[in-house]
N, C-alpha and C. Protein backbone atom coordinates (compact mmCIF):
# COMPACT_ATOMS: atom_id res chain seq x y z
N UNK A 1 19.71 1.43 -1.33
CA UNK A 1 18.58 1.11 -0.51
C UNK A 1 17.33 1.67 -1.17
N UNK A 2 16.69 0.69 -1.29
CA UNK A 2 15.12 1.28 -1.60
C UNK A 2 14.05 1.13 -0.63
N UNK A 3 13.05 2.60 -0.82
CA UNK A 3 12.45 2.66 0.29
C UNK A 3 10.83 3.07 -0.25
N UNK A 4 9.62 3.10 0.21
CA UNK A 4 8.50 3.33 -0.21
C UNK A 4 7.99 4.37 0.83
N UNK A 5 7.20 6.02 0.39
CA UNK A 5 6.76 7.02 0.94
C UNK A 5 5.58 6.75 0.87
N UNK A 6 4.90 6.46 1.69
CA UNK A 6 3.30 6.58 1.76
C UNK A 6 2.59 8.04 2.18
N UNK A 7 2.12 8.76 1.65
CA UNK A 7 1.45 10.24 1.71
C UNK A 7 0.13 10.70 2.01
N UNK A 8 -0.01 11.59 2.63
CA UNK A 8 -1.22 12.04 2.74
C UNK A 8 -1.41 13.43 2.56
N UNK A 9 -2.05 13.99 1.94
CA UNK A 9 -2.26 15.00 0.96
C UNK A 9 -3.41 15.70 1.28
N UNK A 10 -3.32 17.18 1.09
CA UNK A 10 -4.57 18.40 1.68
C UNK A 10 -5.63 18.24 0.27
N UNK A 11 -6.44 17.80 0.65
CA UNK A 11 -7.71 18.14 -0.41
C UNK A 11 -7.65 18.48 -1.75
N UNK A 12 -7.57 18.82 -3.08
CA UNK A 12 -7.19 19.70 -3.91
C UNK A 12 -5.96 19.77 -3.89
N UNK A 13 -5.27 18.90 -3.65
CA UNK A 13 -3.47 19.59 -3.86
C UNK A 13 -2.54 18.04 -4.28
N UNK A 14 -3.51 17.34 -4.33
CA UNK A 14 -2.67 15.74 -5.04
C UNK A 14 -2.24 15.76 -6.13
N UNK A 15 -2.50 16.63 -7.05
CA UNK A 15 -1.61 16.74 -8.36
C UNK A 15 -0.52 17.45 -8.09
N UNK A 16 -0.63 18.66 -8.01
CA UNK A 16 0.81 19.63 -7.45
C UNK A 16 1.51 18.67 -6.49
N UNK A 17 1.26 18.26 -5.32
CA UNK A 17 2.29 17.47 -4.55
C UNK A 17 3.12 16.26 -5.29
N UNK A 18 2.37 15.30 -6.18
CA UNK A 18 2.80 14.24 -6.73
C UNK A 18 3.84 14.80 -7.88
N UNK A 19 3.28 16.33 -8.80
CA UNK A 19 4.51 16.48 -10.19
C UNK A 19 5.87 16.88 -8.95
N UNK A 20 5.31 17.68 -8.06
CA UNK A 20 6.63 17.78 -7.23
C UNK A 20 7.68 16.87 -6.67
N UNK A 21 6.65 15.76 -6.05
CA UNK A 21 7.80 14.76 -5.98
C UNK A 21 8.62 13.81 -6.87
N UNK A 22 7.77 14.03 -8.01
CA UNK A 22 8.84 13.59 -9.46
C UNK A 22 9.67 14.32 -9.47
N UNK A 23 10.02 15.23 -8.80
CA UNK A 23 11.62 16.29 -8.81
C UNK A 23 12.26 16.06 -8.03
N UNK A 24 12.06 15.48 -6.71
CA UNK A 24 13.27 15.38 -5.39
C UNK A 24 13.81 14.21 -6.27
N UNK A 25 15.27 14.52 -6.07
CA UNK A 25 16.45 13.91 -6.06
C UNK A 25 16.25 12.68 -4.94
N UNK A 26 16.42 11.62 -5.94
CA UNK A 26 16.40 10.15 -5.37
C UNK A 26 15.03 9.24 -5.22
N UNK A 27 13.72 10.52 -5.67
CA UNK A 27 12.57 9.56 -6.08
C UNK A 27 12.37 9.12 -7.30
N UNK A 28 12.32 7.96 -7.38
CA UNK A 28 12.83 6.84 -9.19
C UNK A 28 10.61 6.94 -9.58
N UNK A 29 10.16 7.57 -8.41
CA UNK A 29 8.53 6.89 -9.29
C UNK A 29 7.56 7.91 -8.13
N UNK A 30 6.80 8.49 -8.85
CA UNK A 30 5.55 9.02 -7.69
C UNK A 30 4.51 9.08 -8.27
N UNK A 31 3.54 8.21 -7.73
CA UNK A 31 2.25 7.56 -7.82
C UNK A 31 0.83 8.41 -7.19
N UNK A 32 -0.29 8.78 -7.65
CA UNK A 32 -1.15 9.32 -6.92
C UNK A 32 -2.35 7.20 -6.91
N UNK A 33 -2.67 7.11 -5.75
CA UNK A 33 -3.36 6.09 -5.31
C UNK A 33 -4.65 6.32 -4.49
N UNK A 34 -5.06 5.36 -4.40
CA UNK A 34 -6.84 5.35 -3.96
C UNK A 34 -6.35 4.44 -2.52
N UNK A 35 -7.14 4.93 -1.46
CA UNK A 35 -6.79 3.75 -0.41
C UNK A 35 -6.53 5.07 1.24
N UNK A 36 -6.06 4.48 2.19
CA UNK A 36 -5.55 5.07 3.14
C UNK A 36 -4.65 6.31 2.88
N UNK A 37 -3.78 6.32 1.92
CA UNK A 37 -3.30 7.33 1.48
C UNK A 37 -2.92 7.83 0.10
N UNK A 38 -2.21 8.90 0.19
CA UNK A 38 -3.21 9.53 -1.48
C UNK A 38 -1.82 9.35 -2.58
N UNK A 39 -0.89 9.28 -2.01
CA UNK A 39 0.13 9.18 -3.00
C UNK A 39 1.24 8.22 -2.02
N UNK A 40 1.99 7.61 -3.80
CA UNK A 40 3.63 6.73 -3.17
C UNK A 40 4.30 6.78 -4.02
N UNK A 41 5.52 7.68 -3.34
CA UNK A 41 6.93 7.75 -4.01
C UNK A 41 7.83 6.72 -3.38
N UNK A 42 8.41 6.29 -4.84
CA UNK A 42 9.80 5.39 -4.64
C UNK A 42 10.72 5.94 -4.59
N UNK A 43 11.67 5.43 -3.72
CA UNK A 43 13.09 6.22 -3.65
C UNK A 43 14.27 5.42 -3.49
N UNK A 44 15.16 5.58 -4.25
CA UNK A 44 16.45 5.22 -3.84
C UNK A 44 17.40 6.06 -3.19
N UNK A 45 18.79 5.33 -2.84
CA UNK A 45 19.37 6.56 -1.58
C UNK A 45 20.45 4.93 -1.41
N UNK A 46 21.52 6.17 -1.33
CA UNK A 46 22.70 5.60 -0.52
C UNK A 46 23.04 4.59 0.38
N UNK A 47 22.29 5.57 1.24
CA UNK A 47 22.03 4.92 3.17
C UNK A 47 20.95 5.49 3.87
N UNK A 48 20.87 5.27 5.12
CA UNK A 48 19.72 5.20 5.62
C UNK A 48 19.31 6.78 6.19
N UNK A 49 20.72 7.41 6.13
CA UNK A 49 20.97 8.73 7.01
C UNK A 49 20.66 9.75 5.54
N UNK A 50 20.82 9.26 4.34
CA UNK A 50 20.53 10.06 2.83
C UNK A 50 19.01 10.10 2.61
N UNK A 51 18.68 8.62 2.98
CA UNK A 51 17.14 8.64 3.12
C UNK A 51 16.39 9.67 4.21
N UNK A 52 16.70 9.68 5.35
CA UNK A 52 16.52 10.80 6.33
C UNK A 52 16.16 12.30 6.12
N UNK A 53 17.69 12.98 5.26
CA UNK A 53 17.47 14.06 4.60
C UNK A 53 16.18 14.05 3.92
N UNK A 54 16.17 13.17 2.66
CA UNK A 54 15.02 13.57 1.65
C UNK A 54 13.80 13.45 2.31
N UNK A 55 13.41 12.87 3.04
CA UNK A 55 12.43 12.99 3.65
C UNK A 55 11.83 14.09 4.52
N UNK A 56 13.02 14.59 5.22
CA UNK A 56 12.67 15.74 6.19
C UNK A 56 12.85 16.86 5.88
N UNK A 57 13.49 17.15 4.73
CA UNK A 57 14.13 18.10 4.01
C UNK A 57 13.43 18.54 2.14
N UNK A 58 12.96 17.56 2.08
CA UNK A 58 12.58 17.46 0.45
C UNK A 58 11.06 17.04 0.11
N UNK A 59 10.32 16.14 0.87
CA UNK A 59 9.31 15.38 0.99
C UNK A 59 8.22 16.23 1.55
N UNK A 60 8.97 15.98 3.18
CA UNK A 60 7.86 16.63 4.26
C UNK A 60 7.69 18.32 3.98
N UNK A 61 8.37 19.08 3.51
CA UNK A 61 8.15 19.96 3.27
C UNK A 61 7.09 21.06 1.86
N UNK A 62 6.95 19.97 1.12
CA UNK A 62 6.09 20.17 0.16
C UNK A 62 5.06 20.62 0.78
N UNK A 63 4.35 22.08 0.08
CA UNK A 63 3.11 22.29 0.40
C UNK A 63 1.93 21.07 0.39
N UNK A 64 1.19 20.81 1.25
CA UNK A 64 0.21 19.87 0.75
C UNK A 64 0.20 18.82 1.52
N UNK A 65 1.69 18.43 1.63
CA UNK A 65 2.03 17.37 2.02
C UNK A 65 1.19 17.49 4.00
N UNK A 66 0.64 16.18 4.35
CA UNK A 66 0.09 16.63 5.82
C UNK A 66 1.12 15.41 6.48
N UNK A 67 1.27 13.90 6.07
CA UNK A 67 1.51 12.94 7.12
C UNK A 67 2.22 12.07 5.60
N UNK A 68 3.13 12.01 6.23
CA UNK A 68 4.02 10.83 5.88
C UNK A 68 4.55 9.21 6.19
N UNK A 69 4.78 8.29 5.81
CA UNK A 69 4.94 7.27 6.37
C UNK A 69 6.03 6.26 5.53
N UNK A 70 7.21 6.21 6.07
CA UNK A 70 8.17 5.39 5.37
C UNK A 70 8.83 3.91 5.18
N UNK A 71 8.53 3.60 4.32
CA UNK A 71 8.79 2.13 4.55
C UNK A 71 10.11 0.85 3.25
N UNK A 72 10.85 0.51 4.57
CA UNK A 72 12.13 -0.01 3.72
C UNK A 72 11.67 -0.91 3.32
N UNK A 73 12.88 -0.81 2.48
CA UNK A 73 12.51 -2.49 1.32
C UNK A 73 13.62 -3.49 1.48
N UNK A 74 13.42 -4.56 2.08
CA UNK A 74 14.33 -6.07 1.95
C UNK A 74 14.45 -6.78 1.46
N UNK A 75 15.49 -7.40 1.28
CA UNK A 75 15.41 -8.60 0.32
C UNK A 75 15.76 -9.83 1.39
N UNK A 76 14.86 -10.58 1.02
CA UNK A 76 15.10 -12.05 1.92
C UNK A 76 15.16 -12.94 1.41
N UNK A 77 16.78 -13.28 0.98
CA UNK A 77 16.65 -14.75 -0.30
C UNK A 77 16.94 -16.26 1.00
């Protein structure tokens, strides 16, 4: 399953948060972006309950980190 982290980030702290999330286990890409929010990590994951963990456990916990927002990816052939 692939899934997209949309981030929002404390002032001064978008570099440190983004090299960090190039380290959680199961993010394949982390992006700093211009727009509504300040960074997006890609992630792959098992299932939906693996995705869960990293998020609440690995993600949200990063210093810096303020608001998160997660979003799955489908395929519709």
């Amino acid at each position: 399953m692939k899934a997209f982290a949309l981030i929002n980030i404390r002032t001064g702290e978008v570099r440190d948060v983004v090299k960090q999330l190039a380290k959680v286990e199961g993010v394949i890409e982390a992006h700093t972006t211009f727009g509504p929010y300040d960074a997006i990590a890609i992630l792959e994951t098992s299932d939906l309950n693996h995705l869960g963990r990293i998020m609440t456990q690995s993600i949200q916990p990063i210093p810096g980190v303020t608001h998160t927002l997660t979003c799955l990816s489908v395929d519709i052939a």
